[in-house]
PDB file of N, CA and C in Angstrom:
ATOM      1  N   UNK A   1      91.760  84.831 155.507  1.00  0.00           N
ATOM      2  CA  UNK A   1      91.299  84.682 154.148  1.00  0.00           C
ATOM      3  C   UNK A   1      90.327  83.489 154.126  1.00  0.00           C
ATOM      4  N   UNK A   2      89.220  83.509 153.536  1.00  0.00           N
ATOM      5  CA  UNK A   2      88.370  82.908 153.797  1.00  0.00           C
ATOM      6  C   UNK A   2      88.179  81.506 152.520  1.00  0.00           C
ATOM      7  N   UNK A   3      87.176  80.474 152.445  1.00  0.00           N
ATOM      8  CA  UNK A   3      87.308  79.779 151.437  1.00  0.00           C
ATOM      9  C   UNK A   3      87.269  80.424 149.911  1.00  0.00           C
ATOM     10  N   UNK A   4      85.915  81.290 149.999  1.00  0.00           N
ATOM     11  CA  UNK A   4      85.588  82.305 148.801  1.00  0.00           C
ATOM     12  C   UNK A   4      87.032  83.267 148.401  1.00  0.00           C
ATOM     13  N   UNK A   5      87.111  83.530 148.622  1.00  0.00           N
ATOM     14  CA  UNK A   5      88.407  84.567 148.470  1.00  0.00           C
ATOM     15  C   UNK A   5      89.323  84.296 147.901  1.00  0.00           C
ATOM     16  N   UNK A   6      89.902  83.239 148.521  1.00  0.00           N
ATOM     17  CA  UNK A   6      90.599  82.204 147.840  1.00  0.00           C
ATOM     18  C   UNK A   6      90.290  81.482 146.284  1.00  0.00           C
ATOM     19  N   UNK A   7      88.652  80.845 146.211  1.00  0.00           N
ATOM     20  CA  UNK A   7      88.903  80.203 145.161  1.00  0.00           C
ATOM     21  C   UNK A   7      88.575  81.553 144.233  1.00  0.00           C
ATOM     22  N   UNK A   8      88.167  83.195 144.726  1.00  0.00           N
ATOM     23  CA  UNK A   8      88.280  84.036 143.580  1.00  0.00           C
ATOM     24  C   UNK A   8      89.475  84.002 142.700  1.00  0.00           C
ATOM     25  N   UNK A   9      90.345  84.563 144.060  1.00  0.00           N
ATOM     26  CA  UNK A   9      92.015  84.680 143.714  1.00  0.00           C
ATOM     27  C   UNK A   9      92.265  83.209 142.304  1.00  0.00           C
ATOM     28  N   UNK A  10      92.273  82.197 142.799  1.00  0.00           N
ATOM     29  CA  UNK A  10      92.670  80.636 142.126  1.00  0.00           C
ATOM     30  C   UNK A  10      92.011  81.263 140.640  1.00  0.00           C
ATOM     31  N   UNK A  11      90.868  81.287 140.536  1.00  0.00           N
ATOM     32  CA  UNK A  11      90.444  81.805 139.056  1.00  0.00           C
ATOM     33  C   UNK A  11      90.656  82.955 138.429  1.00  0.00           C
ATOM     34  N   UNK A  12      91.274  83.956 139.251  1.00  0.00           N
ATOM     35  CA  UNK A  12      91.722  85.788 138.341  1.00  0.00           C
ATOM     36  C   UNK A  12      93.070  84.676 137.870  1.00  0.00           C
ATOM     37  N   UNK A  13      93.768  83.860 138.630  1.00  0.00           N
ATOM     38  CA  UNK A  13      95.221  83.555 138.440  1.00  0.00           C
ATOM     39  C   UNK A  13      94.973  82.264 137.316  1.00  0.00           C
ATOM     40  N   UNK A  14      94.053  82.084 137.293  1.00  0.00           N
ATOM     41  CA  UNK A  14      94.005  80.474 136.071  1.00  0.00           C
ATOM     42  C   UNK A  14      93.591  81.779 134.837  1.00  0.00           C
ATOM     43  N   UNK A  15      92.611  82.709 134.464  1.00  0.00           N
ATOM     44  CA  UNK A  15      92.505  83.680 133.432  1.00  0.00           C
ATOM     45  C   UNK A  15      93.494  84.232 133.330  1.00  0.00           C
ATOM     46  N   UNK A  16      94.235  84.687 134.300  1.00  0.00           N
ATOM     47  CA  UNK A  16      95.804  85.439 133.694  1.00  0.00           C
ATOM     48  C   UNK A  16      96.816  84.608 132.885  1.00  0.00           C
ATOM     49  N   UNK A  17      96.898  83.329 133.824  1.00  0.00           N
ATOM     50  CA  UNK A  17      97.801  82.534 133.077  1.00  0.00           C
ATOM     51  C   UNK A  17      97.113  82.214 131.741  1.00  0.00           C
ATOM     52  N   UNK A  18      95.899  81.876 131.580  1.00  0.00           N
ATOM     53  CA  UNK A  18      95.390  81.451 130.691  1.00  0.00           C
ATOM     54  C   UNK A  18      95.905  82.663 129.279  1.00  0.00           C
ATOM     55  N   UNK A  19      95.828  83.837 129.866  1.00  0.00           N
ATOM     56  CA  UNK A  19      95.892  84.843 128.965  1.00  0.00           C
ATOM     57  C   UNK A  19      97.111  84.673 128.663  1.00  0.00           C
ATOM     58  N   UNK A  20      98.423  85.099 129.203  1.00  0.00           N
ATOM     59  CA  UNK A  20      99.616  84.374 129.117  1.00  0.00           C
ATOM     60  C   UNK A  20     100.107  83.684 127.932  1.00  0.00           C
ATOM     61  N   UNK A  21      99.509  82.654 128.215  1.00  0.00           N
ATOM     62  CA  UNK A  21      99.762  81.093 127.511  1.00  0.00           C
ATOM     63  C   UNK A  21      99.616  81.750 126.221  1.00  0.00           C
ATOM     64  N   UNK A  22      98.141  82.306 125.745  1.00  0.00           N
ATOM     65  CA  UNK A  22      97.530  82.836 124.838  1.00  0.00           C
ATOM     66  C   UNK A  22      98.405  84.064 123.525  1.00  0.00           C
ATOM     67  N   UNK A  23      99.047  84.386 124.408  1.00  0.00           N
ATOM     68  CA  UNK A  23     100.104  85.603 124.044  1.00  0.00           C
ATOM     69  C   UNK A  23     101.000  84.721 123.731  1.00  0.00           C
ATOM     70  N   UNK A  24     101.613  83.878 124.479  1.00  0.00           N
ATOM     71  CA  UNK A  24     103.615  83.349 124.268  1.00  0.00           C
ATOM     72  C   UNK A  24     102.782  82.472 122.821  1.00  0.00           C
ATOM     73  N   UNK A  25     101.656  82.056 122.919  1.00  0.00           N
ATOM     74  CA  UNK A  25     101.616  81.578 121.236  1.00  0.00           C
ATOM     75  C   UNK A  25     101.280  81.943 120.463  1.00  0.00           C
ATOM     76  N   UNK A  26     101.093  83.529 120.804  1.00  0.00           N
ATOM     77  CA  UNK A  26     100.778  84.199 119.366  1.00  0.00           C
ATOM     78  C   UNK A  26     102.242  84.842 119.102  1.00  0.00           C
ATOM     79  N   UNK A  27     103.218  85.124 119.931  1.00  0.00           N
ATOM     80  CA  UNK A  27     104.372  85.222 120.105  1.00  0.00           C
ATOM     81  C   UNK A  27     105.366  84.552 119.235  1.00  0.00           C
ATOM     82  N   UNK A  28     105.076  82.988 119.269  1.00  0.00           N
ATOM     83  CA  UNK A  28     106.004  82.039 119.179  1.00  0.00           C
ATOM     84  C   UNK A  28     105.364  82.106 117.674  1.00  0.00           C
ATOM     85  N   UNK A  29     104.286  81.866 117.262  1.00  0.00           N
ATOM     86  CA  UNK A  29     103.797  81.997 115.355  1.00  0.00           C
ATOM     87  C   UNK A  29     104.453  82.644 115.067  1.00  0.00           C
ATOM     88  N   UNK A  30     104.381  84.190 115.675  1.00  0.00           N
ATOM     89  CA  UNK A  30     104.913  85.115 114.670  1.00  0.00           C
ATOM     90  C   UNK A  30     106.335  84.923 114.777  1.00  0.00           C
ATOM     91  N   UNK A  31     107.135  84.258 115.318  1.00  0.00           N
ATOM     92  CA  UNK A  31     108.941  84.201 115.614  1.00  0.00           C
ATOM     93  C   UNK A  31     108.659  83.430 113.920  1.00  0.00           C
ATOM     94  N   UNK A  32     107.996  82.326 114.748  1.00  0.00           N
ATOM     95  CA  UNK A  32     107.979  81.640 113.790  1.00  0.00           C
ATOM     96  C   UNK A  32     107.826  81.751 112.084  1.00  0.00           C
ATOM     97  N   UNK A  33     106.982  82.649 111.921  1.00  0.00           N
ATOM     98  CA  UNK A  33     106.739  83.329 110.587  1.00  0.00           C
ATOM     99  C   UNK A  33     107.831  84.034 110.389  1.00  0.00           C
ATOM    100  N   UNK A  34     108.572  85.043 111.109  1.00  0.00           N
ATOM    101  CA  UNK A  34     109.516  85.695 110.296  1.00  0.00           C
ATOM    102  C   UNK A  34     110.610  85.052 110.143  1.00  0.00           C
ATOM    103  N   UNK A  35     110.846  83.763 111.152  1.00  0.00           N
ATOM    104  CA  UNK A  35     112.507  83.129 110.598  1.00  0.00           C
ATOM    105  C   UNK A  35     111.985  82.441 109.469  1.00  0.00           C
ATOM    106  N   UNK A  36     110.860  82.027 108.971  1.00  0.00           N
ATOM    107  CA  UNK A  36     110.429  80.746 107.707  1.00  0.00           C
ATOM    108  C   UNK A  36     110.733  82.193 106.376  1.00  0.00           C
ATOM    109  N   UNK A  37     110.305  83.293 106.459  1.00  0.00           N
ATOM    110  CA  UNK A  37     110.356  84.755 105.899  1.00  0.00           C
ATOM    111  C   UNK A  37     111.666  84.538 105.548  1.00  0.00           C
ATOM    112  N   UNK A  38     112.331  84.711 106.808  1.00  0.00           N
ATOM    113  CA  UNK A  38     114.063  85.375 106.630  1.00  0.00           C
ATOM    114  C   UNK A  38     114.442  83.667 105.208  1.00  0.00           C
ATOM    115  N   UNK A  39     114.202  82.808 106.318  1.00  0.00           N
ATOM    116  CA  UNK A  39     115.141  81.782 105.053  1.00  0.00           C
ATOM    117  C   UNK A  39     114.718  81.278 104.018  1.00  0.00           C
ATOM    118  N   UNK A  40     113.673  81.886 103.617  1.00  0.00           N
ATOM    119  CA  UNK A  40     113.088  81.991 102.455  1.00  0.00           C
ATOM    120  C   UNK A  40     114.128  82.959 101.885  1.00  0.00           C
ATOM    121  N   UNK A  41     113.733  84.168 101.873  1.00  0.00           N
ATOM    122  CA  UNK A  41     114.247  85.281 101.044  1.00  0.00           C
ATOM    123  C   UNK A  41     115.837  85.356 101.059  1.00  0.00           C
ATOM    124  N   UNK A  42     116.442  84.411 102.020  1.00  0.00           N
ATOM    125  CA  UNK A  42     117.845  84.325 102.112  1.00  0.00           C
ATOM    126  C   UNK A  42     118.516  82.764 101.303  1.00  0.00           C
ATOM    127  N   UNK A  43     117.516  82.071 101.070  1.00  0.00           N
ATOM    128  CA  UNK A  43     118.002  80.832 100.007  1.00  0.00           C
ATOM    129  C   UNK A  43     117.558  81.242  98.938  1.00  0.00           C
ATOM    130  N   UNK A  44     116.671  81.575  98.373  1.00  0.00           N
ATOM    131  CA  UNK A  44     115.772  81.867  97.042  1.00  0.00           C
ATOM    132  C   UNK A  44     116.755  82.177  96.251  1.00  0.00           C
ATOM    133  N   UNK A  45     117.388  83.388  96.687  1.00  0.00           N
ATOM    134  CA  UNK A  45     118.122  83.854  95.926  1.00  0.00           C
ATOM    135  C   UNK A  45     119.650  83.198  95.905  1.00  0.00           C
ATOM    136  N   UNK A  46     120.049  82.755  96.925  1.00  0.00           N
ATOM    137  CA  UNK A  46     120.896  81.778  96.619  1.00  0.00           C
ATOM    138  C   UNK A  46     121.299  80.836  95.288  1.00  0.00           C
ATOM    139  N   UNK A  47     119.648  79.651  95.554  1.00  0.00           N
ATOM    140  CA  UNK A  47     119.428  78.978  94.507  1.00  0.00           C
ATOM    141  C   UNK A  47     119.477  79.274  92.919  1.00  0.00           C
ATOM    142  N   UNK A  48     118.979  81.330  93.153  1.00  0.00           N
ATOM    143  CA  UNK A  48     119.255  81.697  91.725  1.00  0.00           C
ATOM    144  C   UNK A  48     120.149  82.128  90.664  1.00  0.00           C
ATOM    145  N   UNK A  49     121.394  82.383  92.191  1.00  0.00           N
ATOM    146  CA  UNK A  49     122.447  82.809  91.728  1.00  0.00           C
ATOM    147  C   UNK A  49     123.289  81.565  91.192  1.00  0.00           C
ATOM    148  N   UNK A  50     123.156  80.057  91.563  1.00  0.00           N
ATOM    149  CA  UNK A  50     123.568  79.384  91.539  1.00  0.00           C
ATOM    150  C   UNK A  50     123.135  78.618  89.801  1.00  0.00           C
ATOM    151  N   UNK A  51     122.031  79.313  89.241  1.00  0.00           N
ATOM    152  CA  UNK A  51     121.665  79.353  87.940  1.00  0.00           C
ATOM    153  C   UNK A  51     122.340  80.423  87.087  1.00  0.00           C
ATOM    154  N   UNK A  52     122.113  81.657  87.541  1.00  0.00           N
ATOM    155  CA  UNK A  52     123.088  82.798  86.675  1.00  0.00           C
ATOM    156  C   UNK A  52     124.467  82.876  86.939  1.00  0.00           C
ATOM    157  N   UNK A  53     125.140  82.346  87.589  1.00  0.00           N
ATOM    158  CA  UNK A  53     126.501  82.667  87.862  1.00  0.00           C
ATOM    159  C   UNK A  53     126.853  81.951  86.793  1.00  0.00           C
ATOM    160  N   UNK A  54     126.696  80.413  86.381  1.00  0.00           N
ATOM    161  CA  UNK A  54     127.485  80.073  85.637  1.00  0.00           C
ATOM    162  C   UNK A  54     126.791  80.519  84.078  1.00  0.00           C
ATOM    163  N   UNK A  55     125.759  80.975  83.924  1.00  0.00           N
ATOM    164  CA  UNK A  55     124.997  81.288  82.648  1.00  0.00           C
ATOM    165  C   UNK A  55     126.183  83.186  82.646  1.00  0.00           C
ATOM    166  N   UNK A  56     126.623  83.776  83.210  1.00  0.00           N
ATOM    167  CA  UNK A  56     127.296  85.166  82.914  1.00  0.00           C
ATOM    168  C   UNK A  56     128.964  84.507  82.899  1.00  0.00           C
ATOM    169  N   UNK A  57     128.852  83.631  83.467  1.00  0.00           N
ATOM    170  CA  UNK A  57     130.367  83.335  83.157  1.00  0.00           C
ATOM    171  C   UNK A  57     131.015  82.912  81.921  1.00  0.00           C
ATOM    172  N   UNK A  58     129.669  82.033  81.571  1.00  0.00           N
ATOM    173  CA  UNK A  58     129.419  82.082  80.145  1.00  0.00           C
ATOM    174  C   UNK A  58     129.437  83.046  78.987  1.00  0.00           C
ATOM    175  N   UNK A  59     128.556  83.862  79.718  1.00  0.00           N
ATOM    176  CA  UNK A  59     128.535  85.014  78.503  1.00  0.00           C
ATOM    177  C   UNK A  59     129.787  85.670  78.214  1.00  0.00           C
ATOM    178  N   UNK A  60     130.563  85.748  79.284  1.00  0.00           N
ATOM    179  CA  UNK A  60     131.625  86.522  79.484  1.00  0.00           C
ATOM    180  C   UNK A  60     132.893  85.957  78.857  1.00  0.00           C
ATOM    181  N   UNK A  61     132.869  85.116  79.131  1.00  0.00           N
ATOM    182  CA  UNK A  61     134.127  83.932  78.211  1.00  0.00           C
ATOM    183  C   UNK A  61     133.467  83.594  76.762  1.00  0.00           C
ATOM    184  N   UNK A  62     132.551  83.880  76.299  1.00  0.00           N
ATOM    185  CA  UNK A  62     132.139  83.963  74.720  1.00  0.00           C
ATOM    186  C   UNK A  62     132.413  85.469  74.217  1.00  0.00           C
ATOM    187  N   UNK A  63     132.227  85.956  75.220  1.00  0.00           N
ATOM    188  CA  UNK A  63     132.576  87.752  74.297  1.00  0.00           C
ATOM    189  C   UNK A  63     133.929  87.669  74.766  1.00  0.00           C
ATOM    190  N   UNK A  64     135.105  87.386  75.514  1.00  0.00           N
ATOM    191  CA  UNK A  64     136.556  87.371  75.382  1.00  0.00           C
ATOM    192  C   UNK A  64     136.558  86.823  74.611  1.00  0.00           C
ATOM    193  N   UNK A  65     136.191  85.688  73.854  1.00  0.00           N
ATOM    194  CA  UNK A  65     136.703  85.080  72.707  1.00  0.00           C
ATOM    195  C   UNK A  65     136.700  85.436  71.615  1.00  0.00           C
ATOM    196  N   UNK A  66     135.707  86.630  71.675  1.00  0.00           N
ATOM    197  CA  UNK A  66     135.337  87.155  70.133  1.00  0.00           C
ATOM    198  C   UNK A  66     136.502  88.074  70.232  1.00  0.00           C
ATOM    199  N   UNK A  67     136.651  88.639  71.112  1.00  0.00           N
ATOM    200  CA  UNK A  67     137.499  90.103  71.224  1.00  0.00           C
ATOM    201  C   UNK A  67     139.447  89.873  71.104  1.00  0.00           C
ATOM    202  N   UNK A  68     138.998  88.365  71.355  1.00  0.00           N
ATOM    203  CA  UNK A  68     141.055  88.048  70.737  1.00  0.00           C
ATOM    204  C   UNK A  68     140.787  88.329  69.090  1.00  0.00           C
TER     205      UNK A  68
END
């Protein structure tokens, strides 16, 4: 194997990796985007229930009261 040959090989293998690299971080955004997604849409509503729960518990113990 000669010097040339070699430094071809060295550069197909620095563009592959390069490509690589290129992918695991378009990879890692998008992980990234759907867990920020998931715990979004999995607190949101949390937070809202934590407003209506006690606003129906309410409602609910004002209409038993009417109904004694």
């Amino acid at each position: 194997m000669d010097e040339q040959e070699l430094g071809r090989k060295i550069d197909a293998l620095e563009r592959k990796i390069e490509a690589v690299y290129v992918s695991a971080e378009k990879t890692r955004k998008y992980f990234l985007t759907i867990i920020i997604i998931s715990v979004v849409a999995f607190v949101l509503p949390l937070i809202g229930l934590l407003f209506a729960i006690p606003s129906f518990l309410s409602t609910y113990s004002n209409i038993g009261g009417l109904l004694q």
